[in-house]
PDB file of N, CA and C in Angstrom:
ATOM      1  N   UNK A   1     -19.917  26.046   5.387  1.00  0.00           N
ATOM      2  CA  UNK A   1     -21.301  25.783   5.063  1.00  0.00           C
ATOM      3  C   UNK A   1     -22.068  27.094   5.162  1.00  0.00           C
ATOM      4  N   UNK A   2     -22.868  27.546   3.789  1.00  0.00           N
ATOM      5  CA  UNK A   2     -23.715  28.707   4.352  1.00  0.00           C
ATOM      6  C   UNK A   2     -25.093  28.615   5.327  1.00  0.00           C
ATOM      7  N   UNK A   3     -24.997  29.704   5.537  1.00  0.00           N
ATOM      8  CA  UNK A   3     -26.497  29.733   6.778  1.00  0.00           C
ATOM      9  C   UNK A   3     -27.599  29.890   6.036  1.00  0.00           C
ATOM     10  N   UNK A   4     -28.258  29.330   5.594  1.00  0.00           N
ATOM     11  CA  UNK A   4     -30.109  29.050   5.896  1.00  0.00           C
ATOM     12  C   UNK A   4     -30.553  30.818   6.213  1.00  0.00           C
ATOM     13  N   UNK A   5     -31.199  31.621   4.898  1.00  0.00           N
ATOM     14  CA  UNK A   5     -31.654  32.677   5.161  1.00  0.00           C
ATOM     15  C   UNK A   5     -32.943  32.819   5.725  1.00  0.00           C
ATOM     16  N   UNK A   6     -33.759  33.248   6.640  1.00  0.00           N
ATOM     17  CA  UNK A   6     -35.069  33.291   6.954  1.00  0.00           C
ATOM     18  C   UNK A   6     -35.883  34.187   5.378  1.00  0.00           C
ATOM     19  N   UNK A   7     -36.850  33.488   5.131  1.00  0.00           N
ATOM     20  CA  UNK A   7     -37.561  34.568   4.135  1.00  0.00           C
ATOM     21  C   UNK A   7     -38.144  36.069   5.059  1.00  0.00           C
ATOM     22  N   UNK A   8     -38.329  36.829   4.516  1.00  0.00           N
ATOM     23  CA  UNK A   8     -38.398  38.219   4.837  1.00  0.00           C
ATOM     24  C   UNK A   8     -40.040  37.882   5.108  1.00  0.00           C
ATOM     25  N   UNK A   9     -40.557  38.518   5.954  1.00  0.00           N
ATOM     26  CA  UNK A   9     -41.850  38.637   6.661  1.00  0.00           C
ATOM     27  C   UNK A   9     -42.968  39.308   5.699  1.00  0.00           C
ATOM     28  N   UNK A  10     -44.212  38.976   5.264  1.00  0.00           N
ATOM     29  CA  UNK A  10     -45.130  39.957   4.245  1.00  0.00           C
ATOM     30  C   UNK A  10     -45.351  40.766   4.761  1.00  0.00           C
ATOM     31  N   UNK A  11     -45.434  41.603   3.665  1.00  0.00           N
ATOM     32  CA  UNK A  11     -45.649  43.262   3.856  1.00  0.00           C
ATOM     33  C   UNK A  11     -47.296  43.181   4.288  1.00  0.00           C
ATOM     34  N   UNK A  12     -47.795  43.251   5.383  1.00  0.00           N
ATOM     35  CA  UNK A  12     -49.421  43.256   5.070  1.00  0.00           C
ATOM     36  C   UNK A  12     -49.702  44.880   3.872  1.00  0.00           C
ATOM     37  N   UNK A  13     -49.247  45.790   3.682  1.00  0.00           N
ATOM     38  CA  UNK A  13     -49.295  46.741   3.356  1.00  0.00           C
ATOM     39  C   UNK A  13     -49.951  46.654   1.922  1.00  0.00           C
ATOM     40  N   UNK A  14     -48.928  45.975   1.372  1.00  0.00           N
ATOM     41  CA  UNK A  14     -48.807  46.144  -0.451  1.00  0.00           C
ATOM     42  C   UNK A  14     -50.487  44.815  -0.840  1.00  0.00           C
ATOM     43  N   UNK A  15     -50.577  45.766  -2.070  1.00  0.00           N
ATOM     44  CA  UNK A  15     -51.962  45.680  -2.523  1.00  0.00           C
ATOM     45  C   UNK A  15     -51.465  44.225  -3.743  1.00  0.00           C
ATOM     46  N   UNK A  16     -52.159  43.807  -3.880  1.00  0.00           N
ATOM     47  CA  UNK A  16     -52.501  42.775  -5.359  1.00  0.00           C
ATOM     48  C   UNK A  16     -53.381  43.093  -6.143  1.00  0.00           C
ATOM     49  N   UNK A  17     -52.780  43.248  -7.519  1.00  0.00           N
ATOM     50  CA  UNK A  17     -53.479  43.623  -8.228  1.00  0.00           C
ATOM     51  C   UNK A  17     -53.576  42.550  -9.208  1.00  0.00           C
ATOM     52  N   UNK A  18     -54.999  42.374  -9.793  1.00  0.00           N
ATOM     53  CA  UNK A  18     -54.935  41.352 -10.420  1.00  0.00           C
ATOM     54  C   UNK A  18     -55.401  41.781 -12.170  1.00  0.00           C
ATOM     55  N   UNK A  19     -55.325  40.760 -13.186  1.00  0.00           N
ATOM     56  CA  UNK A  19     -55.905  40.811 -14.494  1.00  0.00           C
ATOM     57  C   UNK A  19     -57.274  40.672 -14.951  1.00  0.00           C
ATOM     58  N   UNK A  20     -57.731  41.262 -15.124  1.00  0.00           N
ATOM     59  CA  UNK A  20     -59.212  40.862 -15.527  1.00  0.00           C
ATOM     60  C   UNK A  20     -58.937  39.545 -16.343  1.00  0.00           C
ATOM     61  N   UNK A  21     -60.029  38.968 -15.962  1.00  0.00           N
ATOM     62  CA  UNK A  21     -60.496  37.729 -16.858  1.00  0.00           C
ATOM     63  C   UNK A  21     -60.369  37.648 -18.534  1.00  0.00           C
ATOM     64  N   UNK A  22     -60.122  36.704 -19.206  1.00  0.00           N
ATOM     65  CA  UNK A  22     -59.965  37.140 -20.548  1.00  0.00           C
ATOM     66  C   UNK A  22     -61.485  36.848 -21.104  1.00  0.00           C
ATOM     67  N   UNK A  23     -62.200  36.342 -20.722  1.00  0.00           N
ATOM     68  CA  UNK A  23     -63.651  36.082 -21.152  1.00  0.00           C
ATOM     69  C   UNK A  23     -64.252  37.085 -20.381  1.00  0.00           C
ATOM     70  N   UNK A  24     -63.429  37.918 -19.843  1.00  0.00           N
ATOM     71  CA  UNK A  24     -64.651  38.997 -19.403  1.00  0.00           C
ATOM     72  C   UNK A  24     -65.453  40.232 -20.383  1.00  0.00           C
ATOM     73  N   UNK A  25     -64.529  40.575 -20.972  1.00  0.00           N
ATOM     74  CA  UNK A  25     -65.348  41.298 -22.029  1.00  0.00           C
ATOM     75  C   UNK A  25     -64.664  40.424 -23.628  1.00  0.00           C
ATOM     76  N   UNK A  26     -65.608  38.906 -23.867  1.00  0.00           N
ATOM     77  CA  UNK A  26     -65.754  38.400 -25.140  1.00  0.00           C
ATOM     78  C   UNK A  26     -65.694  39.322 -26.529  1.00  0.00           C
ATOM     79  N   UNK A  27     -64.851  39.103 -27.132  1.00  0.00           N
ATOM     80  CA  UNK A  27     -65.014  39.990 -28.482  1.00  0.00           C
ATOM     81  C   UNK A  27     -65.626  39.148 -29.756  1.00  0.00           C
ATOM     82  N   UNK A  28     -66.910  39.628 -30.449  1.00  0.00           N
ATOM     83  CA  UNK A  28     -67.895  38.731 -31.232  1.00  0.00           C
ATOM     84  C   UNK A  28     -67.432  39.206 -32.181  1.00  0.00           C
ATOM     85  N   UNK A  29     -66.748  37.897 -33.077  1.00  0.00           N
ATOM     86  CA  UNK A  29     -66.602  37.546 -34.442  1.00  0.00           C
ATOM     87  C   UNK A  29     -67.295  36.690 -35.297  1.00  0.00           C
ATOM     88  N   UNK A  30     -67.694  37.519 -36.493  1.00  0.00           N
ATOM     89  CA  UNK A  30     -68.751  36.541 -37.216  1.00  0.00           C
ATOM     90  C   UNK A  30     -68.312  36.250 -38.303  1.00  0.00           C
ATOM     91  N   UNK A  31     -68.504  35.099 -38.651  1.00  0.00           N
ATOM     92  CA  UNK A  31     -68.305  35.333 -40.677  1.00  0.00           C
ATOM     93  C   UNK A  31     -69.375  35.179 -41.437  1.00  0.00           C
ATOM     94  N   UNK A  32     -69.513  36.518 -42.614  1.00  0.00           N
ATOM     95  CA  UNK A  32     -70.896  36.343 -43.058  1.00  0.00           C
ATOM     96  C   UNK A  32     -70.708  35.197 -44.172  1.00  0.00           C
ATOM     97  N   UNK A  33     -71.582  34.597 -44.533  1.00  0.00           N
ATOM     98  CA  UNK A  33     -71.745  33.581 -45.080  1.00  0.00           C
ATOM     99  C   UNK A  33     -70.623  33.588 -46.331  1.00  0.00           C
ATOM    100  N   UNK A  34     -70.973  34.758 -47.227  1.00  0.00           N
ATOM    101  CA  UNK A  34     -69.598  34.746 -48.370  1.00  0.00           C
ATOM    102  C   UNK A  34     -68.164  35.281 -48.505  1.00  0.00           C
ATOM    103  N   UNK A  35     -68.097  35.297 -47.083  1.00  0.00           N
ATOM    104  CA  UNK A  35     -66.745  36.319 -46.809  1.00  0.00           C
ATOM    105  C   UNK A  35     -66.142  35.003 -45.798  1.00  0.00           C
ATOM    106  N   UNK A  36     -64.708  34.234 -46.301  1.00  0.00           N
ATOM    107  CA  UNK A  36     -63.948  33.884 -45.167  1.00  0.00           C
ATOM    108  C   UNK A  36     -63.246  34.715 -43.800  1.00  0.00           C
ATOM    109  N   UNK A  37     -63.527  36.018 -43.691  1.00  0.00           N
ATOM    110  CA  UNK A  37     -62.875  36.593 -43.111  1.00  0.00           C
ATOM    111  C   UNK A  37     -64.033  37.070 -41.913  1.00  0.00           C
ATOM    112  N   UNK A  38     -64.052  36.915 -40.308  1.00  0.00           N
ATOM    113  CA  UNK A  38     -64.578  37.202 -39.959  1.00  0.00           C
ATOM    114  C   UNK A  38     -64.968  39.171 -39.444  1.00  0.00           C
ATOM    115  N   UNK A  39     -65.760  39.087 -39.181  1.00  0.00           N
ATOM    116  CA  UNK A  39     -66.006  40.678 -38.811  1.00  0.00           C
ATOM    117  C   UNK A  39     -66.028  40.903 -37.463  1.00  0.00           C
ATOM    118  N   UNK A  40     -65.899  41.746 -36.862  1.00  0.00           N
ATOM    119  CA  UNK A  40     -65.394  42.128 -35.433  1.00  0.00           C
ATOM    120  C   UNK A  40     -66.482  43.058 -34.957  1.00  0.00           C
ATOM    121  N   UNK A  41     -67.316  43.139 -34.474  1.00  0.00           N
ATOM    122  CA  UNK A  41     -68.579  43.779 -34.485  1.00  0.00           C
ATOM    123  C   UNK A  41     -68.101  44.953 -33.726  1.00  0.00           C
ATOM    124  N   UNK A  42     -67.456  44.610 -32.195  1.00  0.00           N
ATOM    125  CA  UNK A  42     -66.690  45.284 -31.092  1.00  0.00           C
ATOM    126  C   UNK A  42     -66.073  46.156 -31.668  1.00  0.00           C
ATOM    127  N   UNK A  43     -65.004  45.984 -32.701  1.00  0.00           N
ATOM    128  CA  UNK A  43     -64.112  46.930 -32.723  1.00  0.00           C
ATOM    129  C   UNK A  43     -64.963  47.881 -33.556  1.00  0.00           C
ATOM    130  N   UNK A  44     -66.043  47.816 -34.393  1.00  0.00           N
ATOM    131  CA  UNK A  44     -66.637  48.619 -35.124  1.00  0.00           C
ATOM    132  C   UNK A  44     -67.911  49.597 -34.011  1.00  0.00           C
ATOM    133  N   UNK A  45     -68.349  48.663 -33.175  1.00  0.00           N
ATOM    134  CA  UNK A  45     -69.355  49.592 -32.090  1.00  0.00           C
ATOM    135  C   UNK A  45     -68.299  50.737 -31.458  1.00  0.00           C
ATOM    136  N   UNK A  46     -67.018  49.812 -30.978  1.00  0.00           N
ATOM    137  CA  UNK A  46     -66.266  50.864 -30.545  1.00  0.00           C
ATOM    138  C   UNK A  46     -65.585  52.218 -31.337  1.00  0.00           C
ATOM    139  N   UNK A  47     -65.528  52.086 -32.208  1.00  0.00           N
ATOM    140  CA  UNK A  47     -65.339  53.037 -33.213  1.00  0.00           C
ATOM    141  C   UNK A  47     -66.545  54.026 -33.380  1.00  0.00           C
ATOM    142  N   UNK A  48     -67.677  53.624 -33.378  1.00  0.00           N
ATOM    143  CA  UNK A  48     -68.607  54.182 -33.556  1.00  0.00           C
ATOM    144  C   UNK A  48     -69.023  54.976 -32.560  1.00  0.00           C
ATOM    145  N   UNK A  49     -68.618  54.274 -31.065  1.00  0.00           N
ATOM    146  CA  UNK A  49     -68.995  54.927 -30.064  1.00  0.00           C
ATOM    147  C   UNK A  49     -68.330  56.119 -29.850  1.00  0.00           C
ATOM    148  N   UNK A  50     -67.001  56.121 -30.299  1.00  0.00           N
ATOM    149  CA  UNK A  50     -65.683  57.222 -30.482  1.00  0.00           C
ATOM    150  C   UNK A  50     -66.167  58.698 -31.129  1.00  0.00           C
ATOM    151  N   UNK A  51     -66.545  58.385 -32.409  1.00  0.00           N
ATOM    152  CA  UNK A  51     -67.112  58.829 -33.384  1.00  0.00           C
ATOM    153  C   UNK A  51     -68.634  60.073 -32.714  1.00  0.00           C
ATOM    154  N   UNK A  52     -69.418  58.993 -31.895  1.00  0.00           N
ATOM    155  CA  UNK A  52     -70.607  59.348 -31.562  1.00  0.00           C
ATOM    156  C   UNK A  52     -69.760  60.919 -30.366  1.00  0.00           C
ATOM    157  N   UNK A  53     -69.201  60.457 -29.343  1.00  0.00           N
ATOM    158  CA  UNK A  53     -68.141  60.898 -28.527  1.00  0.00           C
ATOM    159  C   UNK A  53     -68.029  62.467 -28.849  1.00  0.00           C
ATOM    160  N   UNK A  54     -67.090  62.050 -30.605  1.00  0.00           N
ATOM    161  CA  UNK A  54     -66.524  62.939 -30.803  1.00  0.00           C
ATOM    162  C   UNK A  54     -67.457  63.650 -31.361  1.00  0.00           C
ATOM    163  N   UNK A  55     -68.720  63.379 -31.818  1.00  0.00           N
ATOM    164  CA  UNK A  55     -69.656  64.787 -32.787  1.00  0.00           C
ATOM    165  C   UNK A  55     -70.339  65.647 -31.173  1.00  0.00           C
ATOM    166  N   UNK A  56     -70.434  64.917 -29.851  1.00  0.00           N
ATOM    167  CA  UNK A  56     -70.813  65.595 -28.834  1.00  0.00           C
ATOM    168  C   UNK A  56     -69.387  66.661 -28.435  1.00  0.00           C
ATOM    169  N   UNK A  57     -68.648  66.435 -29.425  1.00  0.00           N
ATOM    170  CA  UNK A  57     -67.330  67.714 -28.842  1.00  0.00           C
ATOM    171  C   UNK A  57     -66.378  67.050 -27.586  1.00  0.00           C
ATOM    172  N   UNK A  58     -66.628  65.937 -27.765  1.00  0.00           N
ATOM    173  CA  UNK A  58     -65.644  65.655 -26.284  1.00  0.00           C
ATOM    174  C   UNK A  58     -65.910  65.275 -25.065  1.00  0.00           C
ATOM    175  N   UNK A  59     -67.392  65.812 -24.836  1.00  0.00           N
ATOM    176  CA  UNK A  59     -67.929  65.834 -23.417  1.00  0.00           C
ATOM    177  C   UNK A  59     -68.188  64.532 -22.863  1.00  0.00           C
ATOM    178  N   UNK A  60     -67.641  64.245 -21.523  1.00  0.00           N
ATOM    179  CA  UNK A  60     -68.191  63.288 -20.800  1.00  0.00           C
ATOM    180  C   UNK A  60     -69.081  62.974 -20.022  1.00  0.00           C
ATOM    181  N   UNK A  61     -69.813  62.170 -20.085  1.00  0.00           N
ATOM    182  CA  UNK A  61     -71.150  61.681 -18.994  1.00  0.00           C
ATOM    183  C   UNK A  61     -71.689  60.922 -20.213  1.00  0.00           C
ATOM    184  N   UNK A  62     -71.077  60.472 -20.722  1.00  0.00           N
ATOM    185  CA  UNK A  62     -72.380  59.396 -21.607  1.00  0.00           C
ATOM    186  C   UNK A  62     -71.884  58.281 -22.856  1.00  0.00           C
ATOM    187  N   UNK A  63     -71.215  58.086 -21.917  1.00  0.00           N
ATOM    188  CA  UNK A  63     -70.645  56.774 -22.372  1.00  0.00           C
ATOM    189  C   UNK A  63     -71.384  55.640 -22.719  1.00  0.00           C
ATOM    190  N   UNK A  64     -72.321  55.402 -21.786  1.00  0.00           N
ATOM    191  CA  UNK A  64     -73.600  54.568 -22.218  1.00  0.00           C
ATOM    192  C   UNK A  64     -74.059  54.633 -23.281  1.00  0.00           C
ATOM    193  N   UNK A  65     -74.951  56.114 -22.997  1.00  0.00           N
ATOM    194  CA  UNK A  65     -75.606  55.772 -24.390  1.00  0.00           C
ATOM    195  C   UNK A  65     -74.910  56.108 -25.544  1.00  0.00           C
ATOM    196  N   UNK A  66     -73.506  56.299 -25.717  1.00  0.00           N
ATOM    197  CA  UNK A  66     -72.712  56.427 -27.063  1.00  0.00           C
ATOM    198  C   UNK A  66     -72.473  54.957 -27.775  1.00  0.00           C
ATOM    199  N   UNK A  67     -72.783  53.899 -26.151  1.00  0.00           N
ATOM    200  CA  UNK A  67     -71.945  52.488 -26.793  1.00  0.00           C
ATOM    201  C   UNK A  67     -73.413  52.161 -27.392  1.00  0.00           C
ATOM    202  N   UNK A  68     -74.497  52.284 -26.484  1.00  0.00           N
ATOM    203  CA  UNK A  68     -75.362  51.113 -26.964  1.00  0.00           C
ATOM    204  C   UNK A  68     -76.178  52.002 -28.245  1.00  0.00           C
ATOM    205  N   UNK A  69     -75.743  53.399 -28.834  1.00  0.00           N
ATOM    206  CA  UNK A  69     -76.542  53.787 -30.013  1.00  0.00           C
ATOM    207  C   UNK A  69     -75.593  52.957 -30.976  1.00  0.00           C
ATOM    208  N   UNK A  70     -74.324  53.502 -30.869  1.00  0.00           N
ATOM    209  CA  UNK A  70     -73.628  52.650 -31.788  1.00  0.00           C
ATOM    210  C   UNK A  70     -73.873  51.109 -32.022  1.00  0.00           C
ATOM    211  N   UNK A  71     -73.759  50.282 -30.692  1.00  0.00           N
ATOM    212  CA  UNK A  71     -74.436  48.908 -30.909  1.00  0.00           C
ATOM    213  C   UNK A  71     -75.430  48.598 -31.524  1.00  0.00           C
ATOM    214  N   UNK A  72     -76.618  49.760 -31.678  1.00  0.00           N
ATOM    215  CA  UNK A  72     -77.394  49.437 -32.096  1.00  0.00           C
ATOM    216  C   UNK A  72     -77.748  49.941 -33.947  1.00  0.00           C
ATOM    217  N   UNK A  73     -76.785  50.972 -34.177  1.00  0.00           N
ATOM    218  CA  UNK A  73     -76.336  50.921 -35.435  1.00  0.00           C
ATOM    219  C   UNK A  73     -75.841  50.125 -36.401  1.00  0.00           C
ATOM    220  N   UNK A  74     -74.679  49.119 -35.692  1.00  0.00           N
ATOM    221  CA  UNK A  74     -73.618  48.797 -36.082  1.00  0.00           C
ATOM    222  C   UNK A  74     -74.255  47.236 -36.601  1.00  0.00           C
ATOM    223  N   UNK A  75     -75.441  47.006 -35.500  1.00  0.00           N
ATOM    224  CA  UNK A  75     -75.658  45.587 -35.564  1.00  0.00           C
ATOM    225  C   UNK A  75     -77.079  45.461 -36.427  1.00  0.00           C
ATOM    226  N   UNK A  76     -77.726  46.661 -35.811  1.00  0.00           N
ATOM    227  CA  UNK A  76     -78.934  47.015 -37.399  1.00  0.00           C
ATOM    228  C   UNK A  76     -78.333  46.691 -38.896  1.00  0.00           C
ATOM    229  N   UNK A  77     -76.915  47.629 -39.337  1.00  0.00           N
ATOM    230  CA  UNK A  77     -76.276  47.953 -40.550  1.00  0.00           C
ATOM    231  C   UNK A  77     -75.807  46.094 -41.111  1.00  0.00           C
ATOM    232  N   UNK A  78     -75.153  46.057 -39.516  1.00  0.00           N
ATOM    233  CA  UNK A  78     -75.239  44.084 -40.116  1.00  0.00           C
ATOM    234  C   UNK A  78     -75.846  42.851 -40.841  1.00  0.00           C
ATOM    235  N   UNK A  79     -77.127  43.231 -39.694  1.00  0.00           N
ATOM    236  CA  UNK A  79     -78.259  42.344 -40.530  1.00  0.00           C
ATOM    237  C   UNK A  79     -78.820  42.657 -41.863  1.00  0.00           C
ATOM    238  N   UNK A  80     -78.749  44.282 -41.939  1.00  0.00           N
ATOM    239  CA  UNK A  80     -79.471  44.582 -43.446  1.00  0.00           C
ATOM    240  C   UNK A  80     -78.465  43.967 -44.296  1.00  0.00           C
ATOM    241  N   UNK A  81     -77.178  43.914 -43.979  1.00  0.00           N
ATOM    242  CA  UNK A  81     -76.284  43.409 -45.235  1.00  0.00           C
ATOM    243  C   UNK A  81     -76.371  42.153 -44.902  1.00  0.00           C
ATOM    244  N   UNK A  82     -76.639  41.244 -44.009  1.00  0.00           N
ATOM    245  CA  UNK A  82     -77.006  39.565 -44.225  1.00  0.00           C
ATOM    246  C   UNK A  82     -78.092  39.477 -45.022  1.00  0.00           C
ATOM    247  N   UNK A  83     -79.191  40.129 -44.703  1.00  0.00           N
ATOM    248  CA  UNK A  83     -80.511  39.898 -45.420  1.00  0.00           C
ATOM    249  C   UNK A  83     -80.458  40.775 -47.280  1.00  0.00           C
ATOM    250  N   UNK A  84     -79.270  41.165 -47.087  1.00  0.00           N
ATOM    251  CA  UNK A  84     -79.291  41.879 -48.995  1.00  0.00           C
ATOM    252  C   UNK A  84     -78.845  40.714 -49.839  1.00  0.00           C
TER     253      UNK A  84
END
């Protein structure tokens, strides 16, 4: 008959790491009225923000305002083409 192993004792040591939430950063898809295909607003701010990034040469500290000019490009450029 085998012996009954004790489980090994927790490490208090080792860390848990966990997944962010999948609704934590929502990605907004729209479809404009004559297009079945929706548009991805996110992946286009983010692009833009890249873009913005890259005409500053690279430099970091401003991540902020790279996302929310772009956001606010991206989603301006939107509505003018809903309302054309």
């Amino acid at each position: 008959m085998a012996k009954a192993r004790n489980p090994r004792p927790a490490d208090s040591n080792k860390q848990v790491i966990t997944m962010p939430e999948a609704s934590a950063s929502p990605v907004r898809k729209i479809s404009p009225p004559n297009s079945p295909t929706p548009i991805d607003l996110e992946a286009q701010i983010r692009q833009r923000a890249y873009e913005l990034f890259q005409e500053r040469g690279g430099a970091s500290g401003h991540e902020n305002e790279d996302w929310l000019q772009a956001e606010n490009e991206i989603l301006a450029r939107h509505r003018h083409q809903q309302s054309a």
